[in-house]
C-alpha atoms as a PDB file:
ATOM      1  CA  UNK A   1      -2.964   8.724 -21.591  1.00  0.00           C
ATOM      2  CA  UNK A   2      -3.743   4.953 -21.317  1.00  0.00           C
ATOM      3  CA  UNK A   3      -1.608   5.140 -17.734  1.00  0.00           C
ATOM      4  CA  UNK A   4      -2.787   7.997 -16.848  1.00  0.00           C
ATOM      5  CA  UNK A   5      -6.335   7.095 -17.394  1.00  0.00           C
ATOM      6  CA  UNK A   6      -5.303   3.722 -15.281  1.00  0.00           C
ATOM      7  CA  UNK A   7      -4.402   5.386 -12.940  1.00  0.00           C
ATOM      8  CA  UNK A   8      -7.026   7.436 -12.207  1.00  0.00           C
ATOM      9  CA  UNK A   9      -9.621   4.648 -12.780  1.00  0.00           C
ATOM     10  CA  UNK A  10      -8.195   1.976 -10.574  1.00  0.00           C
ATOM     11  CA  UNK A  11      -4.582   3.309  -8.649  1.00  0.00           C
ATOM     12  CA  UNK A  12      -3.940  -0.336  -7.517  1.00  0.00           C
ATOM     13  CA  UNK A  13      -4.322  -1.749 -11.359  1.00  0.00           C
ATOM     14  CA  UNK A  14      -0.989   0.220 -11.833  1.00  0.00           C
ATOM     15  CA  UNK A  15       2.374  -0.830 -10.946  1.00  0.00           C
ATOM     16  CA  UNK A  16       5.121   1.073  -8.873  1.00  0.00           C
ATOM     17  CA  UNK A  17       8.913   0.514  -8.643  1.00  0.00           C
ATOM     18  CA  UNK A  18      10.341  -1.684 -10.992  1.00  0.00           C
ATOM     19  CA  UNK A  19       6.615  -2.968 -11.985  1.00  0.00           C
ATOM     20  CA  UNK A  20       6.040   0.948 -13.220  1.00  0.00           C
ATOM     21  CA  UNK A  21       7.788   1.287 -16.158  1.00  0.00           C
ATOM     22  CA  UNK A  22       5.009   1.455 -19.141  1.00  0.00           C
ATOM     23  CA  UNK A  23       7.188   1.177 -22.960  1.00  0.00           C
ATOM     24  CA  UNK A  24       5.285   2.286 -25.759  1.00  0.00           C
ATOM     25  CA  UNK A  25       6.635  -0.471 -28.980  1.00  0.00           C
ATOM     26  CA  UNK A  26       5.203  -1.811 -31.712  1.00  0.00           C
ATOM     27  CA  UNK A  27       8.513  -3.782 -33.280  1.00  0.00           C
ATOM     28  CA  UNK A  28      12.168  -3.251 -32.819  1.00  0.00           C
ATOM     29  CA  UNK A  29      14.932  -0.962 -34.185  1.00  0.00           C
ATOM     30  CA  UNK A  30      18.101   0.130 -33.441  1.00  0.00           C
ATOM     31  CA  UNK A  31      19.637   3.665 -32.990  1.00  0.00           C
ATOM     32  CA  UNK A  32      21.659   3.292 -35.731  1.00  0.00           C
ATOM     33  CA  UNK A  33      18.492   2.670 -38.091  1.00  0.00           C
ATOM     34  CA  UNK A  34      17.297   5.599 -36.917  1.00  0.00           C
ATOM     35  CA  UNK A  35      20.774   7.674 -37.030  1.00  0.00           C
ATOM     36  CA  UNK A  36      21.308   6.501 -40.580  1.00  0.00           C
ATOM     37  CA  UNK A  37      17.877   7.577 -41.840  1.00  0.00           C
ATOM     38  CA  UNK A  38      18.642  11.296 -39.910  1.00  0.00           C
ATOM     39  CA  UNK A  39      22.053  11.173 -41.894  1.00  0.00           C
ATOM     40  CA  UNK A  40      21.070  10.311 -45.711  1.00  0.00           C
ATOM     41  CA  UNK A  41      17.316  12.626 -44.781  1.00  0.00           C
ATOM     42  CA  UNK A  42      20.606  15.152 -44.542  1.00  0.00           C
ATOM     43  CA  UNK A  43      22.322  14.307 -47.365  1.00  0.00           C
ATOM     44  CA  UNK A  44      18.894  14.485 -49.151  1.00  0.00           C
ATOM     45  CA  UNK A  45      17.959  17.628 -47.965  1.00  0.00           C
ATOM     46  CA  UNK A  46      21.470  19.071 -48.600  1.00  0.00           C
ATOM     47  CA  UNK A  47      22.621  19.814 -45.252  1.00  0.00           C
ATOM     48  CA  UNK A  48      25.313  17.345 -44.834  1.00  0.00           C
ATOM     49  CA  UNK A  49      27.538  15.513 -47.544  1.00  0.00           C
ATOM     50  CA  UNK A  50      28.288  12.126 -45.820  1.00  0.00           C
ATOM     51  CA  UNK A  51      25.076   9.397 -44.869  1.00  0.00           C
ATOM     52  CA  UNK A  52      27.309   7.089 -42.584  1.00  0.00           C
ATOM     53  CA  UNK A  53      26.689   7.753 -39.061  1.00  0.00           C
ATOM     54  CA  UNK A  54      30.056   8.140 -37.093  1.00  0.00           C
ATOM     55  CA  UNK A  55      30.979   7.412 -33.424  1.00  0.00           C
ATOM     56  CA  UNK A  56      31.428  10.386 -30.767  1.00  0.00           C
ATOM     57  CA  UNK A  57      35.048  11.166 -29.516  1.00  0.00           C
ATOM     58  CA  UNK A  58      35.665  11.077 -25.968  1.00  0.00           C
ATOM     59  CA  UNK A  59      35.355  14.290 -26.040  1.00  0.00           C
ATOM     60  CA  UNK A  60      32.076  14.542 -27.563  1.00  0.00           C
ATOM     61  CA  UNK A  61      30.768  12.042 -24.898  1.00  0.00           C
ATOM     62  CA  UNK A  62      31.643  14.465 -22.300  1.00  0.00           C
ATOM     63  CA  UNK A  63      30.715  17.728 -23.730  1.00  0.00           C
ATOM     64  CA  UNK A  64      27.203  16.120 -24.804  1.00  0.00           C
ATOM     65  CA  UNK A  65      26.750  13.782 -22.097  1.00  0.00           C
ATOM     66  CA  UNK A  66      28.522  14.727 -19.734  1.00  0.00           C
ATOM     67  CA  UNK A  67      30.390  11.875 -20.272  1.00  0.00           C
ATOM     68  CA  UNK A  68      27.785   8.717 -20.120  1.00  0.00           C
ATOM     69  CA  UNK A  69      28.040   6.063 -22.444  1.00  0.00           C
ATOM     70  CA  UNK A  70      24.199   5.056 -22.098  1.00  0.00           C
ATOM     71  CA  UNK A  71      23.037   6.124 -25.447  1.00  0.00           C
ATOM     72  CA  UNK A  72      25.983   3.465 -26.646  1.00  0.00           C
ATOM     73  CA  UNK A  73      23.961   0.531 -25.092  1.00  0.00           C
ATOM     74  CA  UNK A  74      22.311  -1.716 -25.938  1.00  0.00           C
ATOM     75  CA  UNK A  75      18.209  -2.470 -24.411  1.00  0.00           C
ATOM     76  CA  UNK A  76      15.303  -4.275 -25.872  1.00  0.00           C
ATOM     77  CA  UNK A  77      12.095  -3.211 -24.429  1.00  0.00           C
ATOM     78  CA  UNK A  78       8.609  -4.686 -24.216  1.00  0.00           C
ATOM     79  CA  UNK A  79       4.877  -3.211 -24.289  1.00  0.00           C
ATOM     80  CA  UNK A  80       3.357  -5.776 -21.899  1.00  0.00           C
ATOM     81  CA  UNK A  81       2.640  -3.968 -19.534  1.00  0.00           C
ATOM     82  CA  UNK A  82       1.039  -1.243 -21.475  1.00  0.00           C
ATOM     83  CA  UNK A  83      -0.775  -3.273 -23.680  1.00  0.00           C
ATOM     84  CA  UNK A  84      -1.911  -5.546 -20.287  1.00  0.00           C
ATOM     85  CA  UNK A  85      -3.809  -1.706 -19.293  1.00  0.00           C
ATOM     86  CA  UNK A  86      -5.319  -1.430 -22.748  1.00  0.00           C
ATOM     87  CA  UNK A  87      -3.091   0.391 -24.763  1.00  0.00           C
ATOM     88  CA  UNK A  88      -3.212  -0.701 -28.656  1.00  0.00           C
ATOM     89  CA  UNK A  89      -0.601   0.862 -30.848  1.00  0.00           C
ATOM     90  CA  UNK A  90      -1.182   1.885 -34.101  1.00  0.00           C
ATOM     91  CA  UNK A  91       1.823   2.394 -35.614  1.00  0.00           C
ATOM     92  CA  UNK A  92       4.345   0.285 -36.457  1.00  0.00           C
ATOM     93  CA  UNK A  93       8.494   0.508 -36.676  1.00  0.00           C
ATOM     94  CA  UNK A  94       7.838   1.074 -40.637  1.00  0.00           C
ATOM     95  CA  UNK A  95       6.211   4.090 -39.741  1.00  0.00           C
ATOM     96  CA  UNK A  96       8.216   5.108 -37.171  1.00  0.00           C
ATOM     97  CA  UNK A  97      11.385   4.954 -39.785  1.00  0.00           C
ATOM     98  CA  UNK A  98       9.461   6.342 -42.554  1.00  0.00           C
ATOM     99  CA  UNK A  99       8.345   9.669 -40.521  1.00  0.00           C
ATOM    100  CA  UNK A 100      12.307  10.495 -40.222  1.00  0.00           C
ATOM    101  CA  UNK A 101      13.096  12.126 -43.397  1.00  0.00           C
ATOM    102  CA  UNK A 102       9.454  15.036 -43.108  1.00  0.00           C
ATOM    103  CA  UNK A 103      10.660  15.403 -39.804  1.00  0.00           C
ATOM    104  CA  UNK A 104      14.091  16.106 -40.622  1.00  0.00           C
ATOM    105  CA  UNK A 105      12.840  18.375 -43.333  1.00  0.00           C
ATOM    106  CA  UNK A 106      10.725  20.283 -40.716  1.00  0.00           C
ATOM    107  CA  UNK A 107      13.331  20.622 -38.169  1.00  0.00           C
ATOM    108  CA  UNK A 108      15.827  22.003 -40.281  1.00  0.00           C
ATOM    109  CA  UNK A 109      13.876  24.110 -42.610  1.00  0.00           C
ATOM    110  CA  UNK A 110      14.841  27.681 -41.930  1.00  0.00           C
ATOM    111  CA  UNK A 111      18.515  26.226 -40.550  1.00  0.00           C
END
């Protein structure tokens, strides 16, 4: 809403191109922090047996991803632009990690 709101307010304020990407942070993670919380959320909630996140196959890769290796990288992002516009986030990567496991729950209740 904060770029949108920019945007609206003052068009030029706003960047384009490469200057237009707006990341919403507050600290860093990784996937596999996240991934590893999903698993053992699973293992708590009884749906799976085994908390250690495991690599896709090949084959995997192309069936889900048509065979890009993107979500394999590796990219740190920033909020400076965001926060340059006025947006202040509240939440932090504590949070972000400990709303895994209720989310899990919700998503696969009824599975």
């Amino acid at each position: 809403m904060v770029v949108f709101n920019s945007i609206r307010s003052d068009p030029d304020k706003i960047g384009h191109g490469r200057e237009g990407f707006y990341f919403g942070e507050n600290g860093e993670h990784t996937f596999y922090d996240v991934v590893k919380i999903i698993a053992e959320s699973l293992v708590a909630l009884g749906k799976i047996t085994n908390p250690e996140p495991l690599s896709f196959t090949d084959e995997e890769i192309q069936r889900y991803f048509q065979g890009s290796t993107i979500m394999g990288s590796t990219s740190r992002v920033r909020a400076n632009r965001s926060k340059a516009i006025g947006w202040r986030p509240t939440r932090t990567t504590k949070d972000l990690l400990a709303s895994i496991l209720p989310q899990t729950e919700a998503l696969t209740s009824g599975a």
